[in-house]
Structures are given as structure tokens and as C-alpha cells.
C-alpha atoms as a PDB file:
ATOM      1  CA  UNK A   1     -87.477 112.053 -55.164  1.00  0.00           C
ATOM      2  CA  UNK A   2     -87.629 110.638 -51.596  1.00  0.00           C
ATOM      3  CA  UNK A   3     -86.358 107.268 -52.478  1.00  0.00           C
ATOM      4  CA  UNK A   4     -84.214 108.565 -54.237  1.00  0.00           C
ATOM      5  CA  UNK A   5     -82.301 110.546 -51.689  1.00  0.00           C
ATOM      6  CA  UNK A   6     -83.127 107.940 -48.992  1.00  0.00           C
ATOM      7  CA  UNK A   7     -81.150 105.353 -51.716  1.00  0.00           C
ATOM      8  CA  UNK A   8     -78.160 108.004 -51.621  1.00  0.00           C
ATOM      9  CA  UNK A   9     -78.065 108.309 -47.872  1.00  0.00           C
ATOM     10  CA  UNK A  10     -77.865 104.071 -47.582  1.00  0.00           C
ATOM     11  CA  UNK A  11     -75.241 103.996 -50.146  1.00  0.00           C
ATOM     12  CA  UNK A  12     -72.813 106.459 -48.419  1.00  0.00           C
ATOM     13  CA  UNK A  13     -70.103 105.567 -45.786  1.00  0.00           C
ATOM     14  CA  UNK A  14     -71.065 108.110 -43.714  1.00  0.00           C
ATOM     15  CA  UNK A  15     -74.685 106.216 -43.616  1.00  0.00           C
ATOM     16  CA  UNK A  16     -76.685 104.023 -41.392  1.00  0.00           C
ATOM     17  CA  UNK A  17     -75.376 100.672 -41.215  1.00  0.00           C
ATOM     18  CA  UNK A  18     -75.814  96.824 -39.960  1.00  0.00           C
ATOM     19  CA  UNK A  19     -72.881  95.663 -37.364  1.00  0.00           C
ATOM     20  CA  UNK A  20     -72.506  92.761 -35.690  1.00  0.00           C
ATOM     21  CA  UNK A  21     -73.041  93.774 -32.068  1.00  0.00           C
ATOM     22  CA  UNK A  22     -72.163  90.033 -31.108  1.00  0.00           C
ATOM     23  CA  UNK A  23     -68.878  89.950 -32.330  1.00  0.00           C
ATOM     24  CA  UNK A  24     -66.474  89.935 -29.199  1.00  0.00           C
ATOM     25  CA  UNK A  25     -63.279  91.782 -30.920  1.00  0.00           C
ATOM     26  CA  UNK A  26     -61.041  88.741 -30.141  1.00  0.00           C
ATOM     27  CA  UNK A  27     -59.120  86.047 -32.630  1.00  0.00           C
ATOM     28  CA  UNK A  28     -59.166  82.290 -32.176  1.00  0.00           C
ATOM     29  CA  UNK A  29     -56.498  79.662 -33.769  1.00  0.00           C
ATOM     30  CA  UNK A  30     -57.513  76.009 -34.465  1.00  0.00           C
ATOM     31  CA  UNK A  31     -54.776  73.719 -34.604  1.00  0.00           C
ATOM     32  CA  UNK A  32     -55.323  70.088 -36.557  1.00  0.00           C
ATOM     33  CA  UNK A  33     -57.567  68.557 -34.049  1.00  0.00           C
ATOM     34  CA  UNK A  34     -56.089  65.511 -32.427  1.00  0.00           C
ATOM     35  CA  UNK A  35     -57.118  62.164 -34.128  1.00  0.00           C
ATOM     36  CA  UNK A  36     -58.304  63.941 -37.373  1.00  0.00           C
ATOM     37  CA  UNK A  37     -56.471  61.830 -39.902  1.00  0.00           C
ATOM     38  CA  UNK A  38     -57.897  63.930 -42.765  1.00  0.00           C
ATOM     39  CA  UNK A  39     -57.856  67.111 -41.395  1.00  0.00           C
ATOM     40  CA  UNK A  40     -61.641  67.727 -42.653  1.00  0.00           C
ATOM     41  CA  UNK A  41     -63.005  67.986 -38.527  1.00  0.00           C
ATOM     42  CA  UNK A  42     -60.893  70.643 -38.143  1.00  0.00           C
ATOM     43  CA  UNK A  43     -61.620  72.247 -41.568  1.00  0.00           C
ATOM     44  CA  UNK A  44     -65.405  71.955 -40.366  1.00  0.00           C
ATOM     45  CA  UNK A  45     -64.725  73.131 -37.173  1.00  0.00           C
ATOM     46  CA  UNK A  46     -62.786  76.476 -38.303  1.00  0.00           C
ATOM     47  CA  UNK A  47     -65.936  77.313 -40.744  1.00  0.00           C
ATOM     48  CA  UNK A  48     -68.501  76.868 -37.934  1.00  0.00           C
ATOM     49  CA  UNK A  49     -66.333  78.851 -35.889  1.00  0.00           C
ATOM     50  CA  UNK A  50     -66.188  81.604 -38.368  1.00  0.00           C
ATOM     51  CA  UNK A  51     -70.399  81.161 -39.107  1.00  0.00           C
ATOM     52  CA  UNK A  52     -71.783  80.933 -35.402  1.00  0.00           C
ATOM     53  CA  UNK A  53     -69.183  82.542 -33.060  1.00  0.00           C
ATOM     54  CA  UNK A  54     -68.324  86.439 -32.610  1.00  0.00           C
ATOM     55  CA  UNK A  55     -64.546  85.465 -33.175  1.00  0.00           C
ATOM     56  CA  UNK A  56     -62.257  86.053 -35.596  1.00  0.00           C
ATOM     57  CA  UNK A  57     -60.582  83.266 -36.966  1.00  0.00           C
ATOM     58  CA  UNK A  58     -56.488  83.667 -37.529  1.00  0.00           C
ATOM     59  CA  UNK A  59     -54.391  80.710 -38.778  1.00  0.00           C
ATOM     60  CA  UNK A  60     -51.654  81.295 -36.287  1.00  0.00           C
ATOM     61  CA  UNK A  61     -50.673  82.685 -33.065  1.00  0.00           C
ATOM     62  CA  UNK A  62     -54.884  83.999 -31.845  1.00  0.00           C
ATOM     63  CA  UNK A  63     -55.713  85.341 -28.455  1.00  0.00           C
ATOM     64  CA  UNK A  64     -57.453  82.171 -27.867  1.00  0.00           C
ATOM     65  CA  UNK A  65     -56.250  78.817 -29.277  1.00  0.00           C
ATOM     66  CA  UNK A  66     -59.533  76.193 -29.585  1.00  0.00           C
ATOM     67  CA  UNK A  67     -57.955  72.359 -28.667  1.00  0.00           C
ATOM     68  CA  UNK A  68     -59.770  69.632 -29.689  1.00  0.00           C
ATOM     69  CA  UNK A  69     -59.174  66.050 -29.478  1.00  0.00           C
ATOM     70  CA  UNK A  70     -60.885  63.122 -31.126  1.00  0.00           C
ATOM     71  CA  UNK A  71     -61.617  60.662 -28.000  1.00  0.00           C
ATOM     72  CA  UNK A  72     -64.143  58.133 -29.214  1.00  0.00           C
ATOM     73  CA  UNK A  73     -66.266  56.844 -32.440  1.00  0.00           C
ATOM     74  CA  UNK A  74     -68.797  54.104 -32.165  1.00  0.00           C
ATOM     75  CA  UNK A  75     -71.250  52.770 -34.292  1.00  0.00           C
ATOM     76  CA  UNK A  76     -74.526  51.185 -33.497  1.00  0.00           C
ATOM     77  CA  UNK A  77     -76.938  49.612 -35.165  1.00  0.00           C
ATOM     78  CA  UNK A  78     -80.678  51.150 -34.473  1.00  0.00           C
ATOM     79  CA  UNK A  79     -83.071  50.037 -37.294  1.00  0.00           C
ATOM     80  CA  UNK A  80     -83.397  46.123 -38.731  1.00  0.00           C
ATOM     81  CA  UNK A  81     -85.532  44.869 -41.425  1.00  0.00           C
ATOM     82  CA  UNK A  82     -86.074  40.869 -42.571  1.00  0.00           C
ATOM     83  CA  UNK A  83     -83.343  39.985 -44.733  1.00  0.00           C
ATOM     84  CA  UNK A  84     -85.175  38.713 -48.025  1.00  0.00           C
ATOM     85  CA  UNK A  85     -83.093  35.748 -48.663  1.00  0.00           C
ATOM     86  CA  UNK A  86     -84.307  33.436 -45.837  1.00  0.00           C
ATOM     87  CA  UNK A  87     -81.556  30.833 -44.093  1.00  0.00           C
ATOM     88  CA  UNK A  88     -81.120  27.263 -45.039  1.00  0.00           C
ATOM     89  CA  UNK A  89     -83.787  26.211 -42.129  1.00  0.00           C
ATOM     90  CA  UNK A  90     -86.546  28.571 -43.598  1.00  0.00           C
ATOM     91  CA  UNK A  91     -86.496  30.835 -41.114  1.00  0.00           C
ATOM     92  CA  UNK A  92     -85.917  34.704 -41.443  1.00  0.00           C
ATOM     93  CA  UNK A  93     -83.195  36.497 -40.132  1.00  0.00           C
ATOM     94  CA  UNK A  94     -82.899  40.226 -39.171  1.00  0.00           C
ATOM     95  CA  UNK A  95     -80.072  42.600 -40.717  1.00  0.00           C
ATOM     96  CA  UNK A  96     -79.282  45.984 -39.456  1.00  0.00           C
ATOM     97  CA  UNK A  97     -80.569  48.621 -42.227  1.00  0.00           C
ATOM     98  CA  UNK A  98     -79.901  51.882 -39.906  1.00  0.00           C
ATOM     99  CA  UNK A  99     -77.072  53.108 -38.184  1.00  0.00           C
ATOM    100  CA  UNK A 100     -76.143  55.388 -35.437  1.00  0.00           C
ATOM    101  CA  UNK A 101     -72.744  56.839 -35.413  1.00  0.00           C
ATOM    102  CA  UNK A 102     -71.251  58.848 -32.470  1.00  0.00           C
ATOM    103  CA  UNK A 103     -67.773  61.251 -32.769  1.00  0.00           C
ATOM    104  CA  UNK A 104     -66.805  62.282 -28.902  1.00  0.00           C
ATOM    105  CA  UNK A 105     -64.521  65.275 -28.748  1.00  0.00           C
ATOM    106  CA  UNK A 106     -62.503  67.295 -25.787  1.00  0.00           C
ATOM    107  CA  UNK A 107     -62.566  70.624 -26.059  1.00  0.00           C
ATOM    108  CA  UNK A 108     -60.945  73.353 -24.418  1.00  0.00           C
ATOM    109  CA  UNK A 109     -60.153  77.054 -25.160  1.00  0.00           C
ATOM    110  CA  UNK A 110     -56.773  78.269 -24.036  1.00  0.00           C
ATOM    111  CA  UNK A 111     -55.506  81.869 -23.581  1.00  0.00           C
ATOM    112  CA  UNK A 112     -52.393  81.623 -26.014  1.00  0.00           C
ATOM    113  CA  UNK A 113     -49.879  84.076 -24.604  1.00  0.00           C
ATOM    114  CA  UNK A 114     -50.887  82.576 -21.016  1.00  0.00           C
ATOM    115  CA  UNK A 115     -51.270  78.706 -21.723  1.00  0.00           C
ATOM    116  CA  UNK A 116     -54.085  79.114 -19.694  1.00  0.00           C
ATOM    117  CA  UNK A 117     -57.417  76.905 -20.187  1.00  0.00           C
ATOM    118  CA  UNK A 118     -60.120  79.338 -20.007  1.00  0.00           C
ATOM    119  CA  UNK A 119     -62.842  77.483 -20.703  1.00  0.00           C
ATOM    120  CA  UNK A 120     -63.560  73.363 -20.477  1.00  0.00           C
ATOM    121  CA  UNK A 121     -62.692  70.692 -20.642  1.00  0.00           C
ATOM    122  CA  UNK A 122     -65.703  69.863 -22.344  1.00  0.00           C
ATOM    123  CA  UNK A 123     -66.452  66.732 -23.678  1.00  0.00           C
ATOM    124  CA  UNK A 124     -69.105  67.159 -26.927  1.00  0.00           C
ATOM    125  CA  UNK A 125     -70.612  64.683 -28.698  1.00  0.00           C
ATOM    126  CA  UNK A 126     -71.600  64.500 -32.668  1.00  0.00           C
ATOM    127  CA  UNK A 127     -74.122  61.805 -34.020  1.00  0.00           C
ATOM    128  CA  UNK A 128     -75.387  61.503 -37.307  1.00  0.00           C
ATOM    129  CA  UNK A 129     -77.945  58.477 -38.639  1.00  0.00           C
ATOM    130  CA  UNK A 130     -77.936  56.918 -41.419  1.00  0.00           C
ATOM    131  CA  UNK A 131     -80.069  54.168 -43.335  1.00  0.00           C
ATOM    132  CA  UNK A 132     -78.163  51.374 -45.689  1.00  0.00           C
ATOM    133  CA  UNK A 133     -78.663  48.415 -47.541  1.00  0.00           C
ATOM    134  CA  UNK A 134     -76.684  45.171 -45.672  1.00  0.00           C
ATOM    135  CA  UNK A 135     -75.601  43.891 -48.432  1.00  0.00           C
ATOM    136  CA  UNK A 136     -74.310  44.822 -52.165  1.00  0.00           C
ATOM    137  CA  UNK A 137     -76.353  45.062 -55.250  1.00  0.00           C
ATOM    138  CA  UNK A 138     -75.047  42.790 -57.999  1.00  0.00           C
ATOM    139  CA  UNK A 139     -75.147  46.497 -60.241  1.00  0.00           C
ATOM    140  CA  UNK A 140     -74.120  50.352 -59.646  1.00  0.00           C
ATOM    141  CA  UNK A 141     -77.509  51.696 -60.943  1.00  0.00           C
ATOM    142  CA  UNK A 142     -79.036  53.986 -58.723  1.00  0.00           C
ATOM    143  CA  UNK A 143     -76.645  53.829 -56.007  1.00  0.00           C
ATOM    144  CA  UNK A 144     -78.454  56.497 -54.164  1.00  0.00           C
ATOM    145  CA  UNK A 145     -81.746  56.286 -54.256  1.00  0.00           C
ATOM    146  CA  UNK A 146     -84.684  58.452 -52.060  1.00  0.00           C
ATOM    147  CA  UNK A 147     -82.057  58.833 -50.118  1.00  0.00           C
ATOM    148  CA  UNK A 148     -80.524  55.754 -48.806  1.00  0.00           C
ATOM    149  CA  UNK A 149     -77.427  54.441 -49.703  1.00  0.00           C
ATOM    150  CA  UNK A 150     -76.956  51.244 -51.356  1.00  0.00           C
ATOM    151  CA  UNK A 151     -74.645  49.311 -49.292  1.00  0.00           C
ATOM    152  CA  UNK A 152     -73.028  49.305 -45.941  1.00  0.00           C
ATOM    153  CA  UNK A 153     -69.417  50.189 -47.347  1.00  0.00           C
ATOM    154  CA  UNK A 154     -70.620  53.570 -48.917  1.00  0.00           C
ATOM    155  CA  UNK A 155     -72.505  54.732 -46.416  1.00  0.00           C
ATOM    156  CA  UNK A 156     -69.644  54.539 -43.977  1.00  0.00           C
ATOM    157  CA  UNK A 157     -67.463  56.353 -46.577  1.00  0.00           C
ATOM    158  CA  UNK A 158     -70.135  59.443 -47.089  1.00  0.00           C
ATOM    159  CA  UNK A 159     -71.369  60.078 -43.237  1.00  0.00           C
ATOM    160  CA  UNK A 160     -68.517  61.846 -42.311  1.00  0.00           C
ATOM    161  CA  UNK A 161     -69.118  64.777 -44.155  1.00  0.00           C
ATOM    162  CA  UNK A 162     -72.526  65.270 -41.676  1.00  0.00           C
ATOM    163  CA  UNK A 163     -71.201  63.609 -38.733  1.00  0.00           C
ATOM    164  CA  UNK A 164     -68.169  66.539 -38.523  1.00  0.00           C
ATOM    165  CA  UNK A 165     -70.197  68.851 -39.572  1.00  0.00           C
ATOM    166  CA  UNK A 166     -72.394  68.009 -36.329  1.00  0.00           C
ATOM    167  CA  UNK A 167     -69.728  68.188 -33.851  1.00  0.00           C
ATOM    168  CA  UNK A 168     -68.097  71.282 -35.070  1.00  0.00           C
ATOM    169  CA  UNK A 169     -72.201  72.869 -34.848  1.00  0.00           C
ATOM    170  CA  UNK A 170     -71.648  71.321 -30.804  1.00  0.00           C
ATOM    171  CA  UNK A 171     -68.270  72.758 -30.637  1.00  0.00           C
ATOM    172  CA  UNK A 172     -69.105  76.392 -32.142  1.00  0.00           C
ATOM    173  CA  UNK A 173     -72.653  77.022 -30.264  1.00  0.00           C
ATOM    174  CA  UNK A 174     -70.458  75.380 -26.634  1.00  0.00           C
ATOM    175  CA  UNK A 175     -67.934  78.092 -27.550  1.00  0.00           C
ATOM    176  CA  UNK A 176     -70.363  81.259 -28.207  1.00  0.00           C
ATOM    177  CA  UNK A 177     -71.943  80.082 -24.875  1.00  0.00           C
ATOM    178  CA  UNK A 178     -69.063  79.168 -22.847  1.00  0.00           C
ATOM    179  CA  UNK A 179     -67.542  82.376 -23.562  1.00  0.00           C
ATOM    180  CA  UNK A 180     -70.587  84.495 -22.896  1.00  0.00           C
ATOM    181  CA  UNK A 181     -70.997  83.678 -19.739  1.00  0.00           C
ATOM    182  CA  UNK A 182     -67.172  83.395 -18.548  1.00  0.00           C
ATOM    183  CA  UNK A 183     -65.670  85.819 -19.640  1.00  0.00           C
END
């Protein structure tokens, strides 16, 4: 009988009920982000905007307009292995097997109707690592395999998918902070 009634009371409108006490009441636009070819950054960046923030996200015209521009990607090898085939002299060489790959971003958050910048610049940072083989495989069998790519060339095509997905995390948790504390 008790859970019963307690069940009706949760299930009414006029009932107890979770809000979000973080949420700060205001909208946000996010324009293309400069230097994002694909437009899959800013696609990223809008859904970890919309996950980790207390704003709401609008497509156009938002209190707050989020600018982001693509400054710098590098690439650098951290992890080598022998290379299995050994060079004419005998000898062995070394061939990268791991990579490092960096996405730099400015950020800033401007106050639409003003033009103001509000918050930033800020200048965030991505990185995601991944392992590779140097060189092809004379076959396609197992292309992915405990999870390491095959080859070089299909690793590069697949790590952007975490690498955005890292910098719009940066981006998002900078912006809950950020705004926090400034405003």
C-alpha cells in the first residue's frame, strides 16, 4: 500500500523531482570552427558542450557565441620497434610503431549582442596516441587486430574521431570552468 502511494506521488507533476542545479539558464552558438575541413570538430565540440556544460546549445544567434580556431597539428613519433626485415649490411633498423598526435585550438567565448570576448583567449590542446604497423600487410585479414591498426595510412585516417573528441572534452570542461568563476 505504501509503495504504492509513494509510486503515485513520484509519478505526478506536482511531485518531487531531479533538476539540474548546474545549469546556468544561458544559450551558446558554435559556429564551424576555423580550420575544420570536415566540420566533425565542431560537431564534437557542440555535443560535449551540450554533455558537460550548464548551457543550452542554439544553432543561431545564442547569448554567448563559442569561437574556435584550429591553430596547429603535429605528429610525433613516441614508440619504435626493430624492423624485421634487416638492411642490406645486416644490421637492424628501427621504425616508428607509435604515434603521438597533437590538435591546438583558440578558444574564446564572446557575448553575441555585445561582440565582447568574455572569456579567453585560450589556447587548448587535444592529443590522442596511437600504435601502427610501418608498413602494409601484403593481405586485408584482420586489419584491426587487439587493437592496433595495421598500417600507418589507416591509422591516420581513424584517430580523428578520438583526437576531436579530446579537444572538444578540453574545450567543454575550460568552458564550465571559465565561466564559473567569471561570470
Amino acid at each position: 500500500m505504501y509503495i504504492a502511494i509513494l509510486l503515485l506521488f513520484l509519478t505526478t507533476s506536482c511531485g518531487w523531482h531531479v533538476a539540474n542545479s548546474e545549469r546556468h539558464n544561458s544559450t551558446i552558438s558554435v559556429p564551424y570552427a576555423y580550420g575544420d575541413g570536415d566540420g566533425l570538430l565542431t560537431s564534437e565540440i557542440i555535443a560535449q558542450v551540450q554533455k558537460e556544460t550548464g548551457f543550452d546549445y542554439v544553432q543561431g544567434s545564442g547569448e554567448y557565441t563559442l569561437k574556435v580556431t584550429l591553430l596547429d597539428s603535429k605528429s610525433e613519433n613516441i614508440g619504435f620497434r626493430y624492423d624485421p626485415h634487416k638492411l642490406k649490411s645486416g644490421k637492424k633498423k628501427l621504425i616508428p610503431d607509435e604515434v603521438r598526435k597533437r590538435l591546438l585550438a583558440k578558444v574564446s567565448l564572446i557575448h553575441t549582442a555585445s561582440g565582447k570576448e568574455v572569456l579567453g583567449p585560450a589556447y587548448i590542446m587535444g592529443t590522442c596516441e596511437f600504435d601502427h604497423r610501418y608498413y602494409n600487410l601484403s593481405h586485408n585479414i584482420n586489419r584491426f587486430s587487439l587493437g592496433q591498426l595495421t598500417d600507418i595510412d589507416t591509422s591516420y585516417d581513424v584517430v580523428d574521431v578520438p583526437l576531436h573528441r579530446d579537444l572538444a572534452q578540453q574545450i567543454a570542461q575550460w568552458l564550465e570552468n571559465s565561466y564559473d568563476k567569471t561570470l
